[in-house]
PDB file of N, CA and C in Angstrom:
ATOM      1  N   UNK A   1       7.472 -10.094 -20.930  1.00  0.00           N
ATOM      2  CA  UNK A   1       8.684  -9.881 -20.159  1.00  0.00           C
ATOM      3  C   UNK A   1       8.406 -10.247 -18.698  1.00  0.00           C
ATOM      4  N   UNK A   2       8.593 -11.080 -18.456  1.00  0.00           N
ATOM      5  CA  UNK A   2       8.633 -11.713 -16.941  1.00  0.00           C
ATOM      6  C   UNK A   2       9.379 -10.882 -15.658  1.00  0.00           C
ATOM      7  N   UNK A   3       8.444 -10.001 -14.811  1.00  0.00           N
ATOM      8  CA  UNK A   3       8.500  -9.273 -13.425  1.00  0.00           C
ATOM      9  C   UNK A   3       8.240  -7.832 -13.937  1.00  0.00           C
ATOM     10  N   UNK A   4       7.549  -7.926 -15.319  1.00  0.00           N
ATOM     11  CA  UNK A   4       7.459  -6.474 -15.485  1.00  0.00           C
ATOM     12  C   UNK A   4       5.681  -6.062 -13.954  1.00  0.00           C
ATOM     13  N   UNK A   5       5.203  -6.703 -14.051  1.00  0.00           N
ATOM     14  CA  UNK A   5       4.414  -6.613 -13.258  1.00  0.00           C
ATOM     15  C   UNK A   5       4.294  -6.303 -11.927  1.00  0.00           C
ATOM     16  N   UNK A   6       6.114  -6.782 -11.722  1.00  0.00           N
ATOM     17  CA  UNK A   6       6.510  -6.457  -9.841  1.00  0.00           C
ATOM     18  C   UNK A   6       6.691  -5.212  -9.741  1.00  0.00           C
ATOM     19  N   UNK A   7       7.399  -4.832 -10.919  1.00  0.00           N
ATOM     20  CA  UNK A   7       8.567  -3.501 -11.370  1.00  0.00           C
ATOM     21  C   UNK A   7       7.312  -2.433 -11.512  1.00  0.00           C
ATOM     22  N   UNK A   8       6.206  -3.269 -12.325  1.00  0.00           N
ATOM     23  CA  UNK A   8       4.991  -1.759 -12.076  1.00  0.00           C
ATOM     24  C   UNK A   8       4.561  -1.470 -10.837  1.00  0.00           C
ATOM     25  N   UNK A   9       4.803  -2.464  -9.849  1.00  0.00           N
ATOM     26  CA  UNK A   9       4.029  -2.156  -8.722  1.00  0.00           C
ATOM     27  C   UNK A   9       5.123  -1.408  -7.712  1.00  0.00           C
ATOM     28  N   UNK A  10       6.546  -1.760  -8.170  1.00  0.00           N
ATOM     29  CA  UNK A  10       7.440  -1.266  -7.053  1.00  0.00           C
ATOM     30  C   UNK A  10       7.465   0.476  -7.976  1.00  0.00           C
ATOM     31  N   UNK A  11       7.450   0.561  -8.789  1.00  0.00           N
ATOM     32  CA  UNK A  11       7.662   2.027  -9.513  1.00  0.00           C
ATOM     33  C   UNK A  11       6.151   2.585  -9.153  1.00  0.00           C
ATOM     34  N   UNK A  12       5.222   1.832  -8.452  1.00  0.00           N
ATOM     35  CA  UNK A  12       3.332   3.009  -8.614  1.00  0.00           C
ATOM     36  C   UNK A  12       4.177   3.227  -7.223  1.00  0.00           C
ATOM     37  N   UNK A  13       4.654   2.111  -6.050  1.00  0.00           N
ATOM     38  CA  UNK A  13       5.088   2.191  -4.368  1.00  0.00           C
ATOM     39  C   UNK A  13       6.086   3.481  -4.889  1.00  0.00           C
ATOM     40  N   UNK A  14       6.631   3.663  -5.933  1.00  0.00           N
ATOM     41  CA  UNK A  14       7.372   4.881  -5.307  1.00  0.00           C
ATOM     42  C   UNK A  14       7.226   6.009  -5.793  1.00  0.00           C
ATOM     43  N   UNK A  15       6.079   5.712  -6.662  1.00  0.00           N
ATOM     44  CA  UNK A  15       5.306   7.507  -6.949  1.00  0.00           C
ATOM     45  C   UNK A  15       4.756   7.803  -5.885  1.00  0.00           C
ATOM     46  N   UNK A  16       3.834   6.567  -5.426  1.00  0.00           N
ATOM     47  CA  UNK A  16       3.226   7.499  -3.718  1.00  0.00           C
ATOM     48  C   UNK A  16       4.022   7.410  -2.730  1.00  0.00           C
ATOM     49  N   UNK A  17       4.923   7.013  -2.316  1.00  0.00           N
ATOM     50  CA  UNK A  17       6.061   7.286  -1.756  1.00  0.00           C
ATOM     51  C   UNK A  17       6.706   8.836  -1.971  1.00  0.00           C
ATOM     52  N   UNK A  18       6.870   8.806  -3.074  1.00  0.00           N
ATOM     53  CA  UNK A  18       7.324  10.711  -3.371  1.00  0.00           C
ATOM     54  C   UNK A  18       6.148  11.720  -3.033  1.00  0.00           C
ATOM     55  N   UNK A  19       5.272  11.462  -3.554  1.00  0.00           N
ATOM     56  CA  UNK A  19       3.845  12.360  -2.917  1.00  0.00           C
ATOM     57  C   UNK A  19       3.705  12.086  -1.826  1.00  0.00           C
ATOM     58  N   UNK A  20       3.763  11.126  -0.704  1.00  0.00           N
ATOM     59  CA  UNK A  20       4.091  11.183   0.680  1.00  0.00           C
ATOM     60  C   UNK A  20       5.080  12.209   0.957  1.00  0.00           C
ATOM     61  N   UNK A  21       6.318  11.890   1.049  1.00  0.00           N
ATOM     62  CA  UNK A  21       7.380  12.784   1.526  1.00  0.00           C
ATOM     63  C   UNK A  21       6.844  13.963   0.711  1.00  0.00           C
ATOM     64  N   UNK A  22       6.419  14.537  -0.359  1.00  0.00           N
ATOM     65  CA  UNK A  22       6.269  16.046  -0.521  1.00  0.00           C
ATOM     66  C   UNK A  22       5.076  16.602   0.141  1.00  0.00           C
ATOM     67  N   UNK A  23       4.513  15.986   0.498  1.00  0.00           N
ATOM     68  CA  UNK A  23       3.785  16.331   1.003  1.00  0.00           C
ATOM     69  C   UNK A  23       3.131  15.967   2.533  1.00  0.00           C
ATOM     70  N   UNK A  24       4.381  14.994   2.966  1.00  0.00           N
ATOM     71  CA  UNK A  24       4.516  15.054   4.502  1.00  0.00           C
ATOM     72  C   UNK A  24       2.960  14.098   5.215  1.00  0.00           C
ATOM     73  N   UNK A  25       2.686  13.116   4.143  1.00  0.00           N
ATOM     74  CA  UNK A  25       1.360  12.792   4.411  1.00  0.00           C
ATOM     75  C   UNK A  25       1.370  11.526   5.465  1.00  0.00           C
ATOM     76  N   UNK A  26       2.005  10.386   5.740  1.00  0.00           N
ATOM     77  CA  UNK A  26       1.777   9.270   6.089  1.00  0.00           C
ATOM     78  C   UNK A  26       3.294   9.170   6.786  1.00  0.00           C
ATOM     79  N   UNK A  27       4.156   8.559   5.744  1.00  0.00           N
ATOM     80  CA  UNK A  27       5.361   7.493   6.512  1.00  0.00           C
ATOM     81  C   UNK A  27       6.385   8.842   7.287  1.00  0.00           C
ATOM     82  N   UNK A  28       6.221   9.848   6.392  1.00  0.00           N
ATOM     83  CA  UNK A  28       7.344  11.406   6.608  1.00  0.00           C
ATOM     84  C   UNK A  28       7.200  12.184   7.795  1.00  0.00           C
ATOM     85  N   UNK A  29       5.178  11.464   8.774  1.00  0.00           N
ATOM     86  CA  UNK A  29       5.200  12.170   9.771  1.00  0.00           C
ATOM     87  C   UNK A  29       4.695  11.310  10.598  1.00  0.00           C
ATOM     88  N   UNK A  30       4.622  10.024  10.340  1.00  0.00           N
ATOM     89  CA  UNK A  30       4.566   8.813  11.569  1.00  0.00           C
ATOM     90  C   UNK A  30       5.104   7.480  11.309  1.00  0.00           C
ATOM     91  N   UNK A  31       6.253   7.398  10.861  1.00  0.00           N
ATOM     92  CA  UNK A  31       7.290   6.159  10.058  1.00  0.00           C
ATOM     93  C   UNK A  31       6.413   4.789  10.817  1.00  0.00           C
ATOM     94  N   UNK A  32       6.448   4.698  11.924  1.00  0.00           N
ATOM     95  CA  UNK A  32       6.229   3.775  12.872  1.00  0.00           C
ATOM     96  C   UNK A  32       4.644   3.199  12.754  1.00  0.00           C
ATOM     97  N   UNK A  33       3.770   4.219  12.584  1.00  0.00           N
ATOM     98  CA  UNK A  33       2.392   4.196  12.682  1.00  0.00           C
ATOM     99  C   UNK A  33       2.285   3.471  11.010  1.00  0.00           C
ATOM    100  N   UNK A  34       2.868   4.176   9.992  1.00  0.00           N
ATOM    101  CA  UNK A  34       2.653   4.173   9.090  1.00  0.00           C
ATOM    102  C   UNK A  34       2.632   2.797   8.652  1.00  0.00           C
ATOM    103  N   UNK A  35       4.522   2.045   9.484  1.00  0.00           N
ATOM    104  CA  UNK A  35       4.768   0.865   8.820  1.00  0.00           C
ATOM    105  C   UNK A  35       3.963  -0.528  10.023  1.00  0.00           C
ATOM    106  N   UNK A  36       3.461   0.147  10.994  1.00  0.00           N
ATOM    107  CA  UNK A  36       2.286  -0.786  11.614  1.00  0.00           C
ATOM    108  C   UNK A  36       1.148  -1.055  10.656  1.00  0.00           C
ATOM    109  N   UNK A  37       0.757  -0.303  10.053  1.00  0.00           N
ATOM    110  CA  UNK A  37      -0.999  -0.169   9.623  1.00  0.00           C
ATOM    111  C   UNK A  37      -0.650  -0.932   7.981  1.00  0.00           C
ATOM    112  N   UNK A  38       0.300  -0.618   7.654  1.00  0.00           N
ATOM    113  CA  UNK A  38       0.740  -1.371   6.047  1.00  0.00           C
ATOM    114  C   UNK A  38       0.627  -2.490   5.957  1.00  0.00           C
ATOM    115  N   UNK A  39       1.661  -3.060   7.285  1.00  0.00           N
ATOM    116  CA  UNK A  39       2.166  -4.620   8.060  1.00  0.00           C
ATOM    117  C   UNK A  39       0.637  -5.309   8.367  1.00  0.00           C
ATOM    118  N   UNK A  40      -0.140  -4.753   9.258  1.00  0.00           N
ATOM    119  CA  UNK A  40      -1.020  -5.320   9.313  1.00  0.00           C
ATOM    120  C   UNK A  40      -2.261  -5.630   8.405  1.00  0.00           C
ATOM    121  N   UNK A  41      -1.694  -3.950   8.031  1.00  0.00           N
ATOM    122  CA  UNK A  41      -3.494  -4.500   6.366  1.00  0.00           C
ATOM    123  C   UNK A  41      -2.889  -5.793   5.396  1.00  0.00           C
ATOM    124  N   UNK A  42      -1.458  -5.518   5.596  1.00  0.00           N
ATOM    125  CA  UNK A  42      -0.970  -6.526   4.200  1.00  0.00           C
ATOM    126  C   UNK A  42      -1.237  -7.963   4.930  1.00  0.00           C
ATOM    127  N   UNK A  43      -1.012  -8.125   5.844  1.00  0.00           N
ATOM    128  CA  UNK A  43      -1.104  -9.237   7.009  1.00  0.00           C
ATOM    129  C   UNK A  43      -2.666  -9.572   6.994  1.00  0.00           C
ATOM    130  N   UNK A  44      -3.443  -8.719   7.156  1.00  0.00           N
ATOM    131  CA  UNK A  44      -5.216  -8.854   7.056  1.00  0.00           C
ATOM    132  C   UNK A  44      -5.259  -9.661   5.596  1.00  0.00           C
ATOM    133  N   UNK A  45      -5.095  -8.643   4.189  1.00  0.00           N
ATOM    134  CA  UNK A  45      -4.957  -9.029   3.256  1.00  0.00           C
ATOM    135  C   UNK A  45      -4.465 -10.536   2.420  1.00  0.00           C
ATOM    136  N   UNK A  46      -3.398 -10.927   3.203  1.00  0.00           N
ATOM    137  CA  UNK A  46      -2.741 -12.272   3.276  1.00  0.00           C
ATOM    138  C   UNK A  46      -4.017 -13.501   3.267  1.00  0.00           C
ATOM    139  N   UNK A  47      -4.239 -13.323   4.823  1.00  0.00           N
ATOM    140  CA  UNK A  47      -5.013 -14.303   5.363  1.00  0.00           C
ATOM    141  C   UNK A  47      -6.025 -14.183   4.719  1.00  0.00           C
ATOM    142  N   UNK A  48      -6.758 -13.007   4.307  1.00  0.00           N
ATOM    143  CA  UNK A  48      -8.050 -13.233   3.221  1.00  0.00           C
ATOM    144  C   UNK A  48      -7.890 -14.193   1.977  1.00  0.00           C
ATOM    145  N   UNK A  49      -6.585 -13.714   1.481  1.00  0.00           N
ATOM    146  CA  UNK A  49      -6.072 -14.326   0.166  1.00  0.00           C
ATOM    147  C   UNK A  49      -5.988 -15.978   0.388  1.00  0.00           C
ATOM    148  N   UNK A  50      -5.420 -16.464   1.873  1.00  0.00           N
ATOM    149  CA  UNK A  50      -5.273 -17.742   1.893  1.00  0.00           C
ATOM    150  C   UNK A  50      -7.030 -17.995   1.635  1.00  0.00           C
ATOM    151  N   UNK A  51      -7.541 -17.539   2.867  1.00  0.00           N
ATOM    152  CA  UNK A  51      -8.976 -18.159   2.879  1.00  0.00           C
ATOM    153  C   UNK A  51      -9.734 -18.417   1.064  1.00  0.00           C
ATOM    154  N   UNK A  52      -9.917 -17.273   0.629  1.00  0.00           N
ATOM    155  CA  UNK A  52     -10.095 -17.695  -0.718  1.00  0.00           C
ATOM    156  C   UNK A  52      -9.330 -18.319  -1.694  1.00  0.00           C
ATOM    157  N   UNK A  53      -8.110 -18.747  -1.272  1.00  0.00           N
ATOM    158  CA  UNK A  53      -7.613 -19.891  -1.775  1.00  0.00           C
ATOM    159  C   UNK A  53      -8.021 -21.069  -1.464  1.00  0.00           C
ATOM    160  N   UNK A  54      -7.975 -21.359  -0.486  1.00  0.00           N
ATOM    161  CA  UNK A  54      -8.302 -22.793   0.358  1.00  0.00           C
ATOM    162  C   UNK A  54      -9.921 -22.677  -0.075  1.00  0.00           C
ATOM    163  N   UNK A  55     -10.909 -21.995  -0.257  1.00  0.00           N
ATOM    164  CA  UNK A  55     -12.344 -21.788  -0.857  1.00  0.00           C
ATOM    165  C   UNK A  55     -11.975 -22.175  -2.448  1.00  0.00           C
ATOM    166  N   UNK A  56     -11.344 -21.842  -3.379  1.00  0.00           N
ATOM    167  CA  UNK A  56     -10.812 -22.291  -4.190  1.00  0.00           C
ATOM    168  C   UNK A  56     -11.826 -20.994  -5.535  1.00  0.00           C
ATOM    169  N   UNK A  57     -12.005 -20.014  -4.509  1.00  0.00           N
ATOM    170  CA  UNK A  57     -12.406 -18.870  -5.094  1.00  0.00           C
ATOM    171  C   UNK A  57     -11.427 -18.172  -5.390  1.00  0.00           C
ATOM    172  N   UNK A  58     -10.040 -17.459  -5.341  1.00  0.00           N
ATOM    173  CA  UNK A  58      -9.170 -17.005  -5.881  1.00  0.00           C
ATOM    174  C   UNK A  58      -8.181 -18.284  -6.595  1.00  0.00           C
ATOM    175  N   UNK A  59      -8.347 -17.599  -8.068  1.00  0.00           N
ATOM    176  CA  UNK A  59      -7.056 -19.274  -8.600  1.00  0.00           C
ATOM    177  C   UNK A  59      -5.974 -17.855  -9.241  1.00  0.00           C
ATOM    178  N   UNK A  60      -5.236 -18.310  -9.363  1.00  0.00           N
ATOM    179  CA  UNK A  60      -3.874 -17.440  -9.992  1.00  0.00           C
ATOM    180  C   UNK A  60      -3.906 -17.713 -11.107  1.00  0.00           C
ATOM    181  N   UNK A  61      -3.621 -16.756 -12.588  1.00  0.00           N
ATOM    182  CA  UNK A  61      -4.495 -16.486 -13.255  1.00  0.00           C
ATOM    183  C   UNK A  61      -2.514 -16.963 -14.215  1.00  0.00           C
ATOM    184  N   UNK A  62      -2.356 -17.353 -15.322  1.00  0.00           N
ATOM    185  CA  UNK A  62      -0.958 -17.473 -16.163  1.00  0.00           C
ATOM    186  C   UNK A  62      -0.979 -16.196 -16.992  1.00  0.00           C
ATOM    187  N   UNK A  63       0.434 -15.284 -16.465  1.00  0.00           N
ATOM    188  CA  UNK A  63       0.744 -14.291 -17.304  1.00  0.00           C
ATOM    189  C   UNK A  63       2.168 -14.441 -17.794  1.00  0.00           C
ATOM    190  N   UNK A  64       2.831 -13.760 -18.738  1.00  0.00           N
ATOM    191  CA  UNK A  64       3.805 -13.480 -18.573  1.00  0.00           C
ATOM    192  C   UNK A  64       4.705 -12.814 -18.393  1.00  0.00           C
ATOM    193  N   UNK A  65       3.735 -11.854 -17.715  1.00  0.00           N
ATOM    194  CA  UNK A  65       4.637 -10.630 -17.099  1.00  0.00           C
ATOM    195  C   UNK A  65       4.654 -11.013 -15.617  1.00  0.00           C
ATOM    196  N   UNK A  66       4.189 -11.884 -14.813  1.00  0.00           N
ATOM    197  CA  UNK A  66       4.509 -12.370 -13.376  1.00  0.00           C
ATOM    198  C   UNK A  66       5.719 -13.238 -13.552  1.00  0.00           C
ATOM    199  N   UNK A  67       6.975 -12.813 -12.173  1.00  0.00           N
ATOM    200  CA  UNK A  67       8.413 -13.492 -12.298  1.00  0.00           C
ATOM    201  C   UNK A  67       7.975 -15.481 -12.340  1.00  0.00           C
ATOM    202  N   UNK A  68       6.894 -15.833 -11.614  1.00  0.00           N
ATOM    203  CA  UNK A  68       6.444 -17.521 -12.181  1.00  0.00           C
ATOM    204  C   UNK A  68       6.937 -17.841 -10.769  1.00  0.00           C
ATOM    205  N   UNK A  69       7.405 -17.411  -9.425  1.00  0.00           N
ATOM    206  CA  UNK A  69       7.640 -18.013  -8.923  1.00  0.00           C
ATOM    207  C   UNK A  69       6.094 -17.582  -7.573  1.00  0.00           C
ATOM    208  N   UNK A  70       5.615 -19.015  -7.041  1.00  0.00           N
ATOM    209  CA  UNK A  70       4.766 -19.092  -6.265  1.00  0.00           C
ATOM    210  C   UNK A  70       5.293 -18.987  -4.711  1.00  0.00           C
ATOM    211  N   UNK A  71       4.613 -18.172  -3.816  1.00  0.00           N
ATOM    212  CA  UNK A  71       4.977 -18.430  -1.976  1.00  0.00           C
ATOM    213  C   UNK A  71       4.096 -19.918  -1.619  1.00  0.00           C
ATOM    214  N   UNK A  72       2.735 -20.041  -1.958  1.00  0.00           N
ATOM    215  CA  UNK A  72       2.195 -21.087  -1.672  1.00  0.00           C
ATOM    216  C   UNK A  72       1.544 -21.365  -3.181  1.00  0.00           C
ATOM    217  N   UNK A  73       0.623 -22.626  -3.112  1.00  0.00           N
ATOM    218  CA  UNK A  73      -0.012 -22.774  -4.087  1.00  0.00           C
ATOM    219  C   UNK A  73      -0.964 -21.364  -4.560  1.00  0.00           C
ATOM    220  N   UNK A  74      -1.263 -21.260  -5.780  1.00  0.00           N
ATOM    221  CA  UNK A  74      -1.834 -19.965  -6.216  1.00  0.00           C
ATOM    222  C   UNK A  74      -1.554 -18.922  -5.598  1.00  0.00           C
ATOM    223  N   UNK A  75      -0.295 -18.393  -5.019  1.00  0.00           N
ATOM    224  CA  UNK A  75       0.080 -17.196  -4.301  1.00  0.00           C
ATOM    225  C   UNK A  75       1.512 -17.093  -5.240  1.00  0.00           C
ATOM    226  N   UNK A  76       1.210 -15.911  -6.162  1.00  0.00           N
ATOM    227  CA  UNK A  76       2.647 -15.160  -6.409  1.00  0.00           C
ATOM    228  C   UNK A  76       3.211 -14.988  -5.769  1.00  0.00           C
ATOM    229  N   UNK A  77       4.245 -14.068  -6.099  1.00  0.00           N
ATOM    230  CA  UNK A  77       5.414 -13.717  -5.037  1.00  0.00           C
ATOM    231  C   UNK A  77       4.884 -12.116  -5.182  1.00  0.00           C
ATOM    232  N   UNK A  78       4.433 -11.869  -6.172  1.00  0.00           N
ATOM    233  CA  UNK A  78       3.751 -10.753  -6.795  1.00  0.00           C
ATOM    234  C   UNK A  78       2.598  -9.527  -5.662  1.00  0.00           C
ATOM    235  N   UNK A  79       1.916 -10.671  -5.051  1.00  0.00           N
ATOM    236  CA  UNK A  79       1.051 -10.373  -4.626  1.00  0.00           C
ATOM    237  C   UNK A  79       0.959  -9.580  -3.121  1.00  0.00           C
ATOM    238  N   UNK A  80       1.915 -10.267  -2.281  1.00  0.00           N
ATOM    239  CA  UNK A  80       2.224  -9.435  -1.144  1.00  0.00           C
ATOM    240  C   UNK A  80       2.592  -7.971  -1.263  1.00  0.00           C
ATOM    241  N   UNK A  81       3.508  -7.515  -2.111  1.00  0.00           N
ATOM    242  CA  UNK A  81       3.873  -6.582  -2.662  1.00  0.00           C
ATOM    243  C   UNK A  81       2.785  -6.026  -3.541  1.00  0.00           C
ATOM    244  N   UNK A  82       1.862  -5.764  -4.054  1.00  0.00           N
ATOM    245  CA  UNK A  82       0.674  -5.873  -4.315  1.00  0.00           C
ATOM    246  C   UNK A  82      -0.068  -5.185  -3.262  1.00  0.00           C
ATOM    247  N   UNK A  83      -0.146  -5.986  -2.194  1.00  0.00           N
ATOM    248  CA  UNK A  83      -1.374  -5.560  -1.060  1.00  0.00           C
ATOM    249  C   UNK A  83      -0.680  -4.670  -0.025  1.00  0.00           C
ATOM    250  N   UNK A  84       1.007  -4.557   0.000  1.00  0.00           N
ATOM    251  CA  UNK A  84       1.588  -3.519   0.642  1.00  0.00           C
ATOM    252  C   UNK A  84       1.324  -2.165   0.092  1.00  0.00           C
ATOM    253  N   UNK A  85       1.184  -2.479  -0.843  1.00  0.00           N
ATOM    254  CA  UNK A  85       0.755  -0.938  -2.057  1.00  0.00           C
ATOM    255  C   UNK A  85      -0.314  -0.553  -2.261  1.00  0.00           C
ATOM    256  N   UNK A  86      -1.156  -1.270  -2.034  1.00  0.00           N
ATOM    257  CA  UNK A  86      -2.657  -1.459  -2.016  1.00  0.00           C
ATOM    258  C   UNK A  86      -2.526  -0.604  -0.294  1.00  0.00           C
ATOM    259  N   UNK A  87      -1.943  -1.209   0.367  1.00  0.00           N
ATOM    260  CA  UNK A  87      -2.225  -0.398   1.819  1.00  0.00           C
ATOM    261  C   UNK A  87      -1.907   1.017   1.895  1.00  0.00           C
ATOM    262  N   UNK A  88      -0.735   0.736   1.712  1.00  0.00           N
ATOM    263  CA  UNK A  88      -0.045   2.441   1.716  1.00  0.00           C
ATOM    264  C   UNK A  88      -0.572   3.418   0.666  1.00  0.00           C
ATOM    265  N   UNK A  89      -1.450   3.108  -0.422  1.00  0.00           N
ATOM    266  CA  UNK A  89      -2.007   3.365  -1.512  1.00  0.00           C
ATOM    267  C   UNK A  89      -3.191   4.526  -0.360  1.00  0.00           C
ATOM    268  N   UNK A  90      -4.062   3.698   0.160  1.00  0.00           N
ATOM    269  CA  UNK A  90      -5.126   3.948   0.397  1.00  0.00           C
ATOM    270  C   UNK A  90      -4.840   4.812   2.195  1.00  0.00           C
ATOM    271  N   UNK A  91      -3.518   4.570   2.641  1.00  0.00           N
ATOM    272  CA  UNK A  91      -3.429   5.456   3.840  1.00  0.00           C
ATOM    273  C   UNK A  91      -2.939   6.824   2.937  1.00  0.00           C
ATOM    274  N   UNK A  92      -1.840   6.735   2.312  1.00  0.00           N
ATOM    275  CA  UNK A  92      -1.502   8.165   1.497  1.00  0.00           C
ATOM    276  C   UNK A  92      -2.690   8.770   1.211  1.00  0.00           C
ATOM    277  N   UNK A  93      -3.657   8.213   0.599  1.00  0.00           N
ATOM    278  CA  UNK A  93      -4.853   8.719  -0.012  1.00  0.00           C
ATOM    279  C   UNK A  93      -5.988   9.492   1.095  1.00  0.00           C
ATOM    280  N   UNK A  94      -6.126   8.282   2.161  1.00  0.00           N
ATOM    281  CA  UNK A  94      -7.141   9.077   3.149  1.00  0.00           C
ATOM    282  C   UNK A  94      -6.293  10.291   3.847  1.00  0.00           C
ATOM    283  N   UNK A  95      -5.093  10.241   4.308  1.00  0.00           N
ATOM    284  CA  UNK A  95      -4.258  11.450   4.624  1.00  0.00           C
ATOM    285  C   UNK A  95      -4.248  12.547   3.839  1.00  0.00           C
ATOM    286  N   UNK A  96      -4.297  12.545   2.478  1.00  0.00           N
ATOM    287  CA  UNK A  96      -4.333  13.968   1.503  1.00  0.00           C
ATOM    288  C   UNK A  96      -5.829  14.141   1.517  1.00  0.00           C
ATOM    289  N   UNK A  97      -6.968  13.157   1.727  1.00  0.00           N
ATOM    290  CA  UNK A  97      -8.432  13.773   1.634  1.00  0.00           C
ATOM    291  C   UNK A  97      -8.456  14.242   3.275  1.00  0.00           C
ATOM    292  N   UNK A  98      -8.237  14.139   4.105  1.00  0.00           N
ATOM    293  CA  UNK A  98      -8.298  14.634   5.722  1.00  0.00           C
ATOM    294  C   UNK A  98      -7.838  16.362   5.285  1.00  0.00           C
ATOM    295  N   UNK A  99      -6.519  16.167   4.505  1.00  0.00           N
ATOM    296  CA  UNK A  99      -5.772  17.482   5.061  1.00  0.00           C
ATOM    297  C   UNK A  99      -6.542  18.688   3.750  1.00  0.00           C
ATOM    298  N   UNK A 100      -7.287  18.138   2.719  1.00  0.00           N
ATOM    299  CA  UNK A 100      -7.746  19.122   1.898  1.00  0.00           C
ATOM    300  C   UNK A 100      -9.254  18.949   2.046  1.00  0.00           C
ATOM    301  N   UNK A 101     -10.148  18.503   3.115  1.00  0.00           N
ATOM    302  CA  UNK A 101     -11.540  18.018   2.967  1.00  0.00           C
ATOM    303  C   UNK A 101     -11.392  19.713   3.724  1.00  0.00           C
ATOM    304  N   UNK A 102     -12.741  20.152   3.274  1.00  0.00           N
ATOM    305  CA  UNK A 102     -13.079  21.536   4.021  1.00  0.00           C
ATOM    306  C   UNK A 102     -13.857  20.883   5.217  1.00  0.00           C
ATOM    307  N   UNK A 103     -13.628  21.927   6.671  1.00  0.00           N
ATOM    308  CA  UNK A 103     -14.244  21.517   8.005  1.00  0.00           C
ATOM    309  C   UNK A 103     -13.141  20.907   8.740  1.00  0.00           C
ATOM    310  N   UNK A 104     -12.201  20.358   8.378  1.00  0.00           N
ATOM    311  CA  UNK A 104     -11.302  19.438   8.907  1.00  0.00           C
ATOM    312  C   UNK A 104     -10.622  20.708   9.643  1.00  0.00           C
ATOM    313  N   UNK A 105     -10.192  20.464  10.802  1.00  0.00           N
ATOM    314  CA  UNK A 105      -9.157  21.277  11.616  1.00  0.00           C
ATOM    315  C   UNK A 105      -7.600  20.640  10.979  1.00  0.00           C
ATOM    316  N   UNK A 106      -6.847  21.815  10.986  1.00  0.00           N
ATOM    317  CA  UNK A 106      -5.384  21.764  10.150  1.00  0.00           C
ATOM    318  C   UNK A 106      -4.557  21.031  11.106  1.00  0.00           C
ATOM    319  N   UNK A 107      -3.433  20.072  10.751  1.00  0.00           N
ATOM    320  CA  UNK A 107      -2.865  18.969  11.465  1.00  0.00           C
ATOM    321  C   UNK A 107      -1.591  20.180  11.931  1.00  0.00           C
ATOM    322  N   UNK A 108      -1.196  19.730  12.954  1.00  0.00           N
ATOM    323  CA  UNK A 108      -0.305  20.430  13.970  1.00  0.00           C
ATOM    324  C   UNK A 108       0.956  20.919  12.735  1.00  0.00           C
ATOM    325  N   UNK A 109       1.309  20.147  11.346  1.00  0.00           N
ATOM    326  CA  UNK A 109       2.380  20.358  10.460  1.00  0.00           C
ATOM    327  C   UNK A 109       1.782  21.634   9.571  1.00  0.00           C
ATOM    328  N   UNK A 110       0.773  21.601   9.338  1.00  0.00           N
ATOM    329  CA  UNK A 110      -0.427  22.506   8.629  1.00  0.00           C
ATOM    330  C   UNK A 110      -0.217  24.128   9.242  1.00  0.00           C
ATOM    331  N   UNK A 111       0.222  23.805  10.649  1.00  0.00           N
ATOM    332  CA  UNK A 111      -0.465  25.532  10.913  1.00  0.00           C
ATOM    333  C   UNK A 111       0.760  26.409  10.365  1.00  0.00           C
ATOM    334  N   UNK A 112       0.434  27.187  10.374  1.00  0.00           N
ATOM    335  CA  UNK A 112       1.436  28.712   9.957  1.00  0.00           C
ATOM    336  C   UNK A 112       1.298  29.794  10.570  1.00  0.00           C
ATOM    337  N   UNK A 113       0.557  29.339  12.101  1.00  0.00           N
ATOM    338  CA  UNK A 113       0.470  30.933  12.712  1.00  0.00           C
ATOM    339  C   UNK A 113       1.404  30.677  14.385  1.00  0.00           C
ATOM    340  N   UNK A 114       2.751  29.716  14.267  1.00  0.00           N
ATOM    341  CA  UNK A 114       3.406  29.165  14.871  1.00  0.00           C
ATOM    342  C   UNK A 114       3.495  28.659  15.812  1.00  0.00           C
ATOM    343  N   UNK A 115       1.647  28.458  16.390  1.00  0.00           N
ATOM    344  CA  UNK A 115       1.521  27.319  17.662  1.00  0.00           C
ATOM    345  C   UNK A 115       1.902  26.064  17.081  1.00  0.00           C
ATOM    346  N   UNK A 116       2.430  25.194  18.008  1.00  0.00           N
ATOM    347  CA  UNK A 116       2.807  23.601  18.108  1.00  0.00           C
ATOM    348  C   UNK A 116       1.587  23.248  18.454  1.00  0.00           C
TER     349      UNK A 116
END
């Protein structure tokens, strides 16, 4: 089935998307910061992807669950979307290990004894 592959990646973006907002981890308490650091890892990510293209070390692989349409040679359309999720994947992630690692001082949303 052709874009089932996008559809898995936009449905994993919005499980951690919901565990963000419930838990107030990344985009729910710095929208701005959040969608800088995504933009740019996916942007980092990009240019890696060209380089090992043009190296002719990444080749794009025939499935048929990818929609078939290419941005450049051997670049899905798949893939950007991919490494946006891959970003926000891994900021959601270091944000829930910060706020449950023991030693860590509690983030200003954390306290409950009603200093700001």
């Amino acid at each position: 089935m052709p874009g089932l592959y996008l559809i898995a990646i936009l449905v994993s973006a919005a499980g951690v998307a919901a565990l963000d907002a419930r838990f107030r981890l990344a985009a729910w308490t710095s929208p701005g910061r959040t969608a800088a650091a995504v933009g740019i890892g996916t942007a980092f990510f990009l240019v890696w992807d060209a380089v090992g293209i043009a190296a002719g070390v990444f080749v794009k692989g025939d499935s048929p669950l990818m929609v078939g349409i290419d941005l450049a040679p051997q670049l899905p359309i798949e893939e950007p979307f991919f490494l946006a999720f891959l970003c926000y994947l891994g900021l959601v992630a270091w944000s829930g290990a910060l706020r449950i690692l023991p030693g860590r001082p509690a983030s200003r949303v954390d306290r409950t004894d009603g200093a700001a």
